[in-house]
C-alpha atoms as a PDB file:
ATOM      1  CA  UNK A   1       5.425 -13.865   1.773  1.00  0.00           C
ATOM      2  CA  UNK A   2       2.785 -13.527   4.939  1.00  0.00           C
ATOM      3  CA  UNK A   3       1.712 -16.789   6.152  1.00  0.00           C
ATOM      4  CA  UNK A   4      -1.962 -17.446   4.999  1.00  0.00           C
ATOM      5  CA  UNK A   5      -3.219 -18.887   8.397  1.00  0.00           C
ATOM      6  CA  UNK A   6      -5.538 -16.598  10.478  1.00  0.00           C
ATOM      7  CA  UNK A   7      -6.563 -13.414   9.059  1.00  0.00           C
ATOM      8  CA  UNK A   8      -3.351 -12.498   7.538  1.00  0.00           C
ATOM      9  CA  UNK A   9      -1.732  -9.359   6.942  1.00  0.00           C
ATOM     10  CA  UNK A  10      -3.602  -6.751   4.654  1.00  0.00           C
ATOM     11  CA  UNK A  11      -2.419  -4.532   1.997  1.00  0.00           C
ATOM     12  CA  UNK A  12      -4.814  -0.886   2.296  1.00  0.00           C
ATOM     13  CA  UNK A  13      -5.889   0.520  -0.690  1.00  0.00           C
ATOM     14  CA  UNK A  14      -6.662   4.091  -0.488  1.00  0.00           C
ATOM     15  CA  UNK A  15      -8.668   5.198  -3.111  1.00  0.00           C
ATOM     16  CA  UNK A  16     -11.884   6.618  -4.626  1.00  0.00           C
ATOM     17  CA  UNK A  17     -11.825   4.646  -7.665  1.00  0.00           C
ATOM     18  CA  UNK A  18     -14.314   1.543  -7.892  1.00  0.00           C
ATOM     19  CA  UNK A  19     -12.706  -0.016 -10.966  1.00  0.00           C
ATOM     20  CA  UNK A  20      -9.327   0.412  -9.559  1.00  0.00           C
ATOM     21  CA  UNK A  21     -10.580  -1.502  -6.251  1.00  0.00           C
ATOM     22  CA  UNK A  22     -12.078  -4.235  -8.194  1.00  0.00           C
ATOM     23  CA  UNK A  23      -8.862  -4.804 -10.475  1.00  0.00           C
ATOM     24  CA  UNK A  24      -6.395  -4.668  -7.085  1.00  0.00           C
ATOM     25  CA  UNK A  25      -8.993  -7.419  -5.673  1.00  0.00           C
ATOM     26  CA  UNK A  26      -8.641  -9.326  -9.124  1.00  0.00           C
ATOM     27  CA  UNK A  27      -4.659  -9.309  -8.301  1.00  0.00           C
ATOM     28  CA  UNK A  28      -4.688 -10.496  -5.053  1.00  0.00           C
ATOM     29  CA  UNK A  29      -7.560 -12.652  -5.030  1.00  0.00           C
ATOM     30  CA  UNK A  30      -5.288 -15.495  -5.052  1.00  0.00           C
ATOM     31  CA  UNK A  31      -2.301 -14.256  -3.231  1.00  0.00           C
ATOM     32  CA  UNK A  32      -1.784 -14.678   0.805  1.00  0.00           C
ATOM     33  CA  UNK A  33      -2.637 -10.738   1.232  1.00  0.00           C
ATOM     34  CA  UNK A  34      -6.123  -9.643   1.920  1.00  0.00           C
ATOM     35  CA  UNK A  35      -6.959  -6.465   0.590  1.00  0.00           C
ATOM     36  CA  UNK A  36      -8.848  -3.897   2.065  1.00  0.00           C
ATOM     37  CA  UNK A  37     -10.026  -0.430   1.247  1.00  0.00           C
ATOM     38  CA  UNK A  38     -10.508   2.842   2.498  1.00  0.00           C
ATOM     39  CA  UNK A  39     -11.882   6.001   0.217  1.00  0.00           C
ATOM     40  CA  UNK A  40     -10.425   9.006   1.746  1.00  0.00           C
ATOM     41  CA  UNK A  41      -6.742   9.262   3.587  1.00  0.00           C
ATOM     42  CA  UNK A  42      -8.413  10.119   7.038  1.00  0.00           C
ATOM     43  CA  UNK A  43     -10.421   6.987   6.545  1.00  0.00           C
ATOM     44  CA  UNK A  44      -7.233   4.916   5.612  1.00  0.00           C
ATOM     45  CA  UNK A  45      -5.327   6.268   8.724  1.00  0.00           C
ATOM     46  CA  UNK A  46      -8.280   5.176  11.050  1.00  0.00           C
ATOM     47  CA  UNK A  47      -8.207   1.760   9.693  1.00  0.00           C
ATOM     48  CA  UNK A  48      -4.322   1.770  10.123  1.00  0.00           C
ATOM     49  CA  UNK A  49      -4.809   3.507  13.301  1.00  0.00           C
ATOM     50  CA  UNK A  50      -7.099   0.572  14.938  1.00  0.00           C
ATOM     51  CA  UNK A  51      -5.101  -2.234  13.357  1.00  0.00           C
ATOM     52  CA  UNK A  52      -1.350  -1.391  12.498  1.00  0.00           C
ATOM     53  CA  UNK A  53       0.035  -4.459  12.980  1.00  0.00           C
ATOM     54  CA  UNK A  54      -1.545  -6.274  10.160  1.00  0.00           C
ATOM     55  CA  UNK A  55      -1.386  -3.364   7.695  1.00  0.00           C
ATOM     56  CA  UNK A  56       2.663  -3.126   6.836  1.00  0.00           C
ATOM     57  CA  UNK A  57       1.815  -2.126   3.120  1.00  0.00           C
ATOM     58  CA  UNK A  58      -0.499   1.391   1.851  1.00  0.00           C
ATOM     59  CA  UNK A  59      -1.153   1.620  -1.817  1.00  0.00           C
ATOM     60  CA  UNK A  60      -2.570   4.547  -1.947  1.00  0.00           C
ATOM     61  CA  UNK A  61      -4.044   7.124  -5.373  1.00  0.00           C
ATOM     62  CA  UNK A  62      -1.418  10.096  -6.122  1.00  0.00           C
ATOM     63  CA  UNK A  63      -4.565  12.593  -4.944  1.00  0.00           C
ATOM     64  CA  UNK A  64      -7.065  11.561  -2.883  1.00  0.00           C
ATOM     65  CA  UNK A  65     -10.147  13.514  -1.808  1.00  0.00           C
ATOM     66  CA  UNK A  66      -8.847  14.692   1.216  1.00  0.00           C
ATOM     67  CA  UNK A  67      -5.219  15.225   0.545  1.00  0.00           C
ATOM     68  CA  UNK A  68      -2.206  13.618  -1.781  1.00  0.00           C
ATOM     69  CA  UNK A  69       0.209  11.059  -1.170  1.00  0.00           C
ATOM     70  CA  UNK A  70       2.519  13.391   0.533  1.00  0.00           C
ATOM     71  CA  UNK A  71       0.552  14.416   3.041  1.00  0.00           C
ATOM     72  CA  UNK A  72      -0.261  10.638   3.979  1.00  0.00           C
ATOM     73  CA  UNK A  73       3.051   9.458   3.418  1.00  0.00           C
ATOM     74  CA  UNK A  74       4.189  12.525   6.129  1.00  0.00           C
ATOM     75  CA  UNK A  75       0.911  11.142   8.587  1.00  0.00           C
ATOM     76  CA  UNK A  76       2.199   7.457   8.374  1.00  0.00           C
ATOM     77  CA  UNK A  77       5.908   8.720   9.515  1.00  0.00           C
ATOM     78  CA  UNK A  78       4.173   9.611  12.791  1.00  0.00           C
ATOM     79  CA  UNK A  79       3.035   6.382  13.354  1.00  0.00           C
ATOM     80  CA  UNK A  80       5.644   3.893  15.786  1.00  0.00           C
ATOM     81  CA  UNK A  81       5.913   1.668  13.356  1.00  0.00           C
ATOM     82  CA  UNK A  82       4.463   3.273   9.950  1.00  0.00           C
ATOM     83  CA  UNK A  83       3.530   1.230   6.811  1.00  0.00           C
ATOM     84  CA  UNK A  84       5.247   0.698   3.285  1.00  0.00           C
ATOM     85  CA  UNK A  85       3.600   3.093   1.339  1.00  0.00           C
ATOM     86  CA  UNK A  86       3.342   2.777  -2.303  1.00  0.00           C
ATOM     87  CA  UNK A  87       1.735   5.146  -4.887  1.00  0.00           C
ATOM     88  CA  UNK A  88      -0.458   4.358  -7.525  1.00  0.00           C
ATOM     89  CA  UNK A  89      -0.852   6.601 -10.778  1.00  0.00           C
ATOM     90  CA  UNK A  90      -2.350   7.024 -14.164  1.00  0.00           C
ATOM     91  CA  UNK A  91       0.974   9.371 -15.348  1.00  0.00           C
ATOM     92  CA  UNK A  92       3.566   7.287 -13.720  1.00  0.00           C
ATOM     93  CA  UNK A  93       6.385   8.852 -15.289  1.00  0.00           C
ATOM     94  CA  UNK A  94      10.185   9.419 -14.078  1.00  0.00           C
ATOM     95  CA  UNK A  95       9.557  12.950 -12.367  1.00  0.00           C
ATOM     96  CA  UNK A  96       6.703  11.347 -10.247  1.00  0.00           C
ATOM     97  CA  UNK A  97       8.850   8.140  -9.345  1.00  0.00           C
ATOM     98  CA  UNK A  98      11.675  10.066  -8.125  1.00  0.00           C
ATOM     99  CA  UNK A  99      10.084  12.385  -6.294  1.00  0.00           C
ATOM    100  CA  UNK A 100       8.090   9.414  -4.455  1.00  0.00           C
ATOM    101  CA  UNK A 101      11.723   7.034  -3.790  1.00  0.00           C
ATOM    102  CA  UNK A 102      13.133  11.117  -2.510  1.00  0.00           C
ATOM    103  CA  UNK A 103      10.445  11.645  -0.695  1.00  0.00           C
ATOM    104  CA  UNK A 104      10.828   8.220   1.431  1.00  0.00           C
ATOM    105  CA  UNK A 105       7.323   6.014  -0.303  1.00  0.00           C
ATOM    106  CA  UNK A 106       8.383   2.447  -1.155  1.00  0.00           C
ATOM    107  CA  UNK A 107       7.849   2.604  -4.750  1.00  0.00           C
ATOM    108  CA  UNK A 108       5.566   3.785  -7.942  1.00  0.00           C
ATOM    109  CA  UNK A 109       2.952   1.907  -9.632  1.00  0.00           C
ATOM    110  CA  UNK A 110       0.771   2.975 -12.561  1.00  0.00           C
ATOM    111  CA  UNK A 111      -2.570   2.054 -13.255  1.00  0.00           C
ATOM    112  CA  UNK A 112      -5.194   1.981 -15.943  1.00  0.00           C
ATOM    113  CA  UNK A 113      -4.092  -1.281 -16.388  1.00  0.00           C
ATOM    114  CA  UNK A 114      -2.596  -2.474 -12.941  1.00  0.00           C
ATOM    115  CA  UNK A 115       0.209  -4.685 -14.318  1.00  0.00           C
ATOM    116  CA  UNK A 116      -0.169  -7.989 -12.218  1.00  0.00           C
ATOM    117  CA  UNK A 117       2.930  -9.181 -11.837  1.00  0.00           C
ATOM    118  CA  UNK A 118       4.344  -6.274 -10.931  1.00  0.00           C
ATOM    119  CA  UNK A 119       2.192  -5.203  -8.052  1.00  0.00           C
ATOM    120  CA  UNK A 120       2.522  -8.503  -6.607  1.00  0.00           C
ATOM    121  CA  UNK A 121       6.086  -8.249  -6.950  1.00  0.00           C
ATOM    122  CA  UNK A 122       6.523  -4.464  -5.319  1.00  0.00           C
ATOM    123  CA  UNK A 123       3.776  -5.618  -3.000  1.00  0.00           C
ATOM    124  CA  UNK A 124       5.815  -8.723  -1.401  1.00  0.00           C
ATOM    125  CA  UNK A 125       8.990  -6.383  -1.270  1.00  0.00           C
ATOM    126  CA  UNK A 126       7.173  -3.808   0.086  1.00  0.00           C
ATOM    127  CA  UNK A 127       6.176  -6.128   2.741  1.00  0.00           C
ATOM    128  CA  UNK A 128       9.507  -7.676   3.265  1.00  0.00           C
ATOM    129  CA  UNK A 129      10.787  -4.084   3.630  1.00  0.00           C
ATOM    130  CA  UNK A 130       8.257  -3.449   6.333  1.00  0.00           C
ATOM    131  CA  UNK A 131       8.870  -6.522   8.209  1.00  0.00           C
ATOM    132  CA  UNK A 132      12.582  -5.673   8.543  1.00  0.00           C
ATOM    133  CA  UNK A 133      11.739  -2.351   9.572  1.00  0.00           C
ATOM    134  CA  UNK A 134       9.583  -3.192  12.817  1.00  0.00           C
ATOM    135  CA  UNK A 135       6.382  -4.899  12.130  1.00  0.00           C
ATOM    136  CA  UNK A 136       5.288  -7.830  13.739  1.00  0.00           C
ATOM    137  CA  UNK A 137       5.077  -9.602  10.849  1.00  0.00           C
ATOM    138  CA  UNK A 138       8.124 -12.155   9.233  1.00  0.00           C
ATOM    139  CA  UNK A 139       8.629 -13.437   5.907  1.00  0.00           C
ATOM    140  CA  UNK A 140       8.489 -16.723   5.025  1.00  0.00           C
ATOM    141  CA  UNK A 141      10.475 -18.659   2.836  1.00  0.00           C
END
């Protein structure tokens, strides 16, 4: 898990949706991660952008307003060291999960509930996968 000294590392949450935001901060209100959140995919890019090194995980809405996951998941492969990206989704079914794992994101969740456990456990392997993979950043036991 990130050590919780300092500012820590952040988990981005792209999305439009209010409730969604407020449920994610629920989760992770007592977890090491601090979330924070952008509302459009050029937005979340510029906060990745300015601060990669303490972003290594992207949850991020199947659409956004400005573009889907595909398109972000294809601007975070430019980056030098690009985030885990995970997608969120109301119709999380099998077709959309494997076209996400084909496609090279980290992992499907759905929402409308967020199931707590699980997006703190595909979070913290998320993040694991992203600190083997060239951030910064190293797990601790």
């Amino acid at each position: 898990m990130p050590e919780t000294g300092g500012e820590g590392y952040g988990v981005l949450f792209i999305s439009s949706c209010a409730d969604d935001y407020a449920s994610l901060q629920e989760i992770f209100g007592s977890s090491p991660w601090q979330l924070q959140v952008a509302l459009t995919g050029l937005d979340g890019l510029r906060v990745i952008r300015r601060d990669l090194q303490r972003i290594p995980v992207v949850i991020c809405e199947s659409s956004l307003p400005d573009g889907d996951w595909k398109w972000l998941l294809t601007e975070l492969n430019k980056l030098q060291v690009p985030p885990s990206l995970i997608v969120s989704s109301r119709l999380a079914d099998e077709r959309l999960w494997a076209e996400v794992l084909n496609l090279g994101a980290f992992d499907l969740l759905q929402r409308e509930p967020f199931e707590p456990e699980e997006v703190i456990r595909v979070t913290e392997s998320a993040w694991r996968d992203s600190a083997r993979t060239g951030h910064e950043c190293q797990p601790t036991d």
